[in-house]
C-alpha atoms as a PDB file:
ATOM      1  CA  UNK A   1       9.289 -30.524-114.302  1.00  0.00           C
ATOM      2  CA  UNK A   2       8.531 -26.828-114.999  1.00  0.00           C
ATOM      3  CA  UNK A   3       7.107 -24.915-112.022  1.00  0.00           C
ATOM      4  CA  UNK A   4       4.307 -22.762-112.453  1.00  0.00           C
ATOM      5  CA  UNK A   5       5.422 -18.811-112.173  1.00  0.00           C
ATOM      6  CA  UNK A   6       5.146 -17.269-108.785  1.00  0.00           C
ATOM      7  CA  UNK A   7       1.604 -15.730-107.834  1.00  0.00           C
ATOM      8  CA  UNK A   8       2.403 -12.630-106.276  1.00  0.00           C
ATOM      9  CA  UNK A   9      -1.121 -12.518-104.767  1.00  0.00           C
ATOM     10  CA  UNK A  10      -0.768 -15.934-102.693  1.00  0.00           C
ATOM     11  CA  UNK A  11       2.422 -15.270-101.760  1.00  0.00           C
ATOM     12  CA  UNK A  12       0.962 -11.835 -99.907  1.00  0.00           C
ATOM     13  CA  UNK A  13      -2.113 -14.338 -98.931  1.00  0.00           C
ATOM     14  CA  UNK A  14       0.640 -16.556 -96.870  1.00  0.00           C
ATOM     15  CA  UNK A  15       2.779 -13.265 -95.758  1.00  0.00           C
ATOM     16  CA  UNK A  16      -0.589 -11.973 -94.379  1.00  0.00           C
ATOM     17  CA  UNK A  17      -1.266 -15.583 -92.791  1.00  0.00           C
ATOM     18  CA  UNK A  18       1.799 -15.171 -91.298  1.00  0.00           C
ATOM     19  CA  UNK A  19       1.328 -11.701 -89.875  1.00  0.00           C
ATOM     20  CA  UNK A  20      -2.015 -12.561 -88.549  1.00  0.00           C
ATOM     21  CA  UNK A  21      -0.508 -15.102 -86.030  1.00  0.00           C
ATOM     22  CA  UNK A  22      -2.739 -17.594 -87.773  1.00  0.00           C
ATOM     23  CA  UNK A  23       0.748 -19.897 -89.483  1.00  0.00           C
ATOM     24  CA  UNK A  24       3.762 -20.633 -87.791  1.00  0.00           C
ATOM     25  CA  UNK A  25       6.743 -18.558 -89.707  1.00  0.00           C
ATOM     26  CA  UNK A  26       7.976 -22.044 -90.702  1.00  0.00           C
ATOM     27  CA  UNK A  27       5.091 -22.932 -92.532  1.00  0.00           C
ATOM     28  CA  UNK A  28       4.775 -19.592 -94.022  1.00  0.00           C
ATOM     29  CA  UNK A  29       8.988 -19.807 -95.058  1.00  0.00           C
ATOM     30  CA  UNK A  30       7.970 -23.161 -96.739  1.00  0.00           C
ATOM     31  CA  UNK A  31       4.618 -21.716 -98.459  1.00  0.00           C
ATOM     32  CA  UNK A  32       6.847 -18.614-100.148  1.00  0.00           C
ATOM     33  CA  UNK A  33       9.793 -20.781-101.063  1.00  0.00           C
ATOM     34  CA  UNK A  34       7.704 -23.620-102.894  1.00  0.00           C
ATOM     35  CA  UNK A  35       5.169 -20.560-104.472  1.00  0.00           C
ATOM     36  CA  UNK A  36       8.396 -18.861-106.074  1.00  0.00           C
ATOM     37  CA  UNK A  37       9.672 -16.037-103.810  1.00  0.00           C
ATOM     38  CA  UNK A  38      12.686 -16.133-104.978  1.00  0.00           C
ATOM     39  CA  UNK A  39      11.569 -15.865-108.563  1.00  0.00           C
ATOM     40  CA  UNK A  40       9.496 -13.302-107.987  1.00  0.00           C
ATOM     41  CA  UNK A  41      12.568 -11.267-105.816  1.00  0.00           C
ATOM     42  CA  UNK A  42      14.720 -11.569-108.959  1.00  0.00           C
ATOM     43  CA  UNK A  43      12.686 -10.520-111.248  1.00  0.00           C
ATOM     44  CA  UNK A  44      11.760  -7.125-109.318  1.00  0.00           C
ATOM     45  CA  UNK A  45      16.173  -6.907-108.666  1.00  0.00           C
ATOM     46  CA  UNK A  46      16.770  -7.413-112.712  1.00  0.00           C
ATOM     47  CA  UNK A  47      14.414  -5.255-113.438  1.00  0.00           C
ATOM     48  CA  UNK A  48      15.061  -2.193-110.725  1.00  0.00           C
ATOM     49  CA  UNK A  49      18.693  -2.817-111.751  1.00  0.00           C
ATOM     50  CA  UNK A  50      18.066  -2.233-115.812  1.00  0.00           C
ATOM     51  CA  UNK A  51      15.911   0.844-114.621  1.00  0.00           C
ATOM     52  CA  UNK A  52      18.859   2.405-112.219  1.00  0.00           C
ATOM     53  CA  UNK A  53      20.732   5.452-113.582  1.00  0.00           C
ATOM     54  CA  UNK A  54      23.790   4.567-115.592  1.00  0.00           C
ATOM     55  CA  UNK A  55      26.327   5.406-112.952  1.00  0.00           C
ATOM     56  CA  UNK A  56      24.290   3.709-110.533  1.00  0.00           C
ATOM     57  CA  UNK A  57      25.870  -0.333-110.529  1.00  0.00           C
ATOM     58  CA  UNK A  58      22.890  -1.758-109.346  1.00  0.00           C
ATOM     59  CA  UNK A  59      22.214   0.341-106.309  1.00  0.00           C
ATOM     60  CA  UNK A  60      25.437  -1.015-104.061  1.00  0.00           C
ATOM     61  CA  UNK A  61      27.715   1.946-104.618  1.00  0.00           C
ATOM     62  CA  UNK A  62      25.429   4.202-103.391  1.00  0.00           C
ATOM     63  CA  UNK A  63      23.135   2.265-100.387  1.00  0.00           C
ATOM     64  CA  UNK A  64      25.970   2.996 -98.110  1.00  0.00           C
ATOM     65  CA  UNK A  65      25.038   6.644 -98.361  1.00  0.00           C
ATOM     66  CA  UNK A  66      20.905   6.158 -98.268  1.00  0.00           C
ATOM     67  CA  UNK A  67      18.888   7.731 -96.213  1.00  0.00           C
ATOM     68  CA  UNK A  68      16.637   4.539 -96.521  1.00  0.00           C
ATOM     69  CA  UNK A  69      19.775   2.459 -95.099  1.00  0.00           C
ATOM     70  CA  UNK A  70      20.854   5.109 -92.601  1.00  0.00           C
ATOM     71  CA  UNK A  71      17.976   4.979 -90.564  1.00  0.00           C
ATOM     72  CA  UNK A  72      17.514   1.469 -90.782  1.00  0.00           C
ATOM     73  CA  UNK A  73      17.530  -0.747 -88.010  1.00  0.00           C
ATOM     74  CA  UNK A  74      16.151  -4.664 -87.937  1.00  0.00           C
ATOM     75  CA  UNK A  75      13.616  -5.757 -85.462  1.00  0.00           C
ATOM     76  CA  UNK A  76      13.951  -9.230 -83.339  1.00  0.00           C
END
Protein backbone atom coordinates (compact mmCIF):
# COMPACT_ATOMS: atom_id res chain seq x y z
CA UNK A 1 0.00 0.00 0.00
CA UNK A 2 1.45 3.37 -1.14
CA UNK A 3 1.07 6.19 1.40
CA UNK A 4 -0.05 9.40 0.34
CA UNK A 5 3.02 12.14 0.43
CA UNK A 6 3.36 14.11 3.58
CA UNK A 7 1.18 17.43 3.83
CA UNK A 8 3.42 19.83 5.21
CA UNK A 9 0.42 22.04 6.13
CA UNK A 10 -1.33 19.34 8.54
CA UNK A 11 1.62 18.35 9.89
CA UNK A 12 2.13 22.28 11.18
CA UNK A 13 -1.88 21.99 11.89
CA UNK A 14 -0.97 19.01 14.54
CA UNK A 15 2.53 20.79 15.67
CA UNK A 16 0.32 23.88 16.39
CA UNK A 17 -2.35 21.49 18.17
CA UNK A 18 0.31 20.44 20.08
CA UNK A 19 1.70 23.80 21.09
CA UNK A 20 -1.66 25.08 21.95
CA UNK A 21 -2.00 22.57 24.90
CA UNK A 22 -5.09 21.40 23.06
CA UNK A 23 -3.30 17.36 22.13
CA UNK A 24 -1.34 15.42 24.33
CA UNK A 25 2.44 15.25 22.72
CA UNK A 26 1.64 11.54 22.25
CA UNK A 27 -1.10 12.04 20.08
CA UNK A 28 0.58 14.74 18.26
CA UNK A 29 4.06 12.16 17.92
CA UNK A 30 1.51 9.64 16.41
CA UNK A 31 -0.35 12.35 14.06
CA UNK A 32 3.34 13.47 12.47
CA UNK A 33 4.68 9.96 12.22
CA UNK A 34 1.54 8.41 10.35
CA UNK A 35 1.23 12.05 8.13
CA UNK A 36 4.98 11.50 6.90
CA UNK A 37 7.40 13.53 9.07
CA UNK A 38 9.95 11.66 8.40
CA UNK A 39 9.46 11.90 4.67
CA UNK A 40 9.09 15.23 4.69
CA UNK A 41 12.59 15.64 7.12
CA UNK A 42 14.47 13.74 4.39
CA UNK A 43 13.54 15.32 1.72
CA UNK A 44 14.47 18.95 3.17
CA UNK A 45 18.21 16.89 4.48
CA UNK A 46 18.76 15.50 0.64
CA UNK A 47 18.04 18.43 -0.64
CA UNK A 48 20.03 21.07 1.85
CA UNK A 49 22.80 18.46 1.46
CA UNK A 50 22.93 18.63 -2.68
CA UNK A 51 22.72 22.52 -2.12
CA UNK A 52 25.84 22.64 0.56
CA UNK A 53 29.17 23.96 -0.77
CA UNK A 54 31.40 21.28 -2.19
CA UNK A 55 33.76 21.05 0.72
CA UNK A 56 30.93 21.11 2.94
CA UNK A 57 30.04 16.91 3.55
CA UNK A 58 26.68 17.49 4.39
CA UNK A 59 27.02 20.09 7.08
CA UNK A 60 28.78 17.61 9.91
CA UNK A 61 32.34 18.77 9.45
CA UNK A 62 31.58 22.06 10.10
CA UNK A 63 28.36 22.15 12.87
CA UNK A 64 30.94 21.61 15.49
CA UNK A 65 32.18 25.10 14.77
CA UNK A 66 28.46 26.91 14.26
CA UNK A 67 27.48 29.62 15.82
CA UNK A 68 23.88 28.11 15.46
CA UNK A 69 25.24 24.94 17.54
CA UNK A 70 27.39 26.97 19.92
CA UNK A 71 24.75 28.72 21.49
CA UNK A 72 22.46 26.01 21.52
CA UNK A 73 21.04 24.60 24.45
CA UNK A 74 17.74 22.09 24.66
CA UNK A 75 14.83 22.93 26.80
CA UNK A 76 13.03 20.20 29.26
Amino acid sequence: MDRPPPDPAKLLEAWMEWEHGDTPPGRVMATLKTGGLRDLLEALAAAAAADAPAGDAGGAAGAENSPATETWTPVV
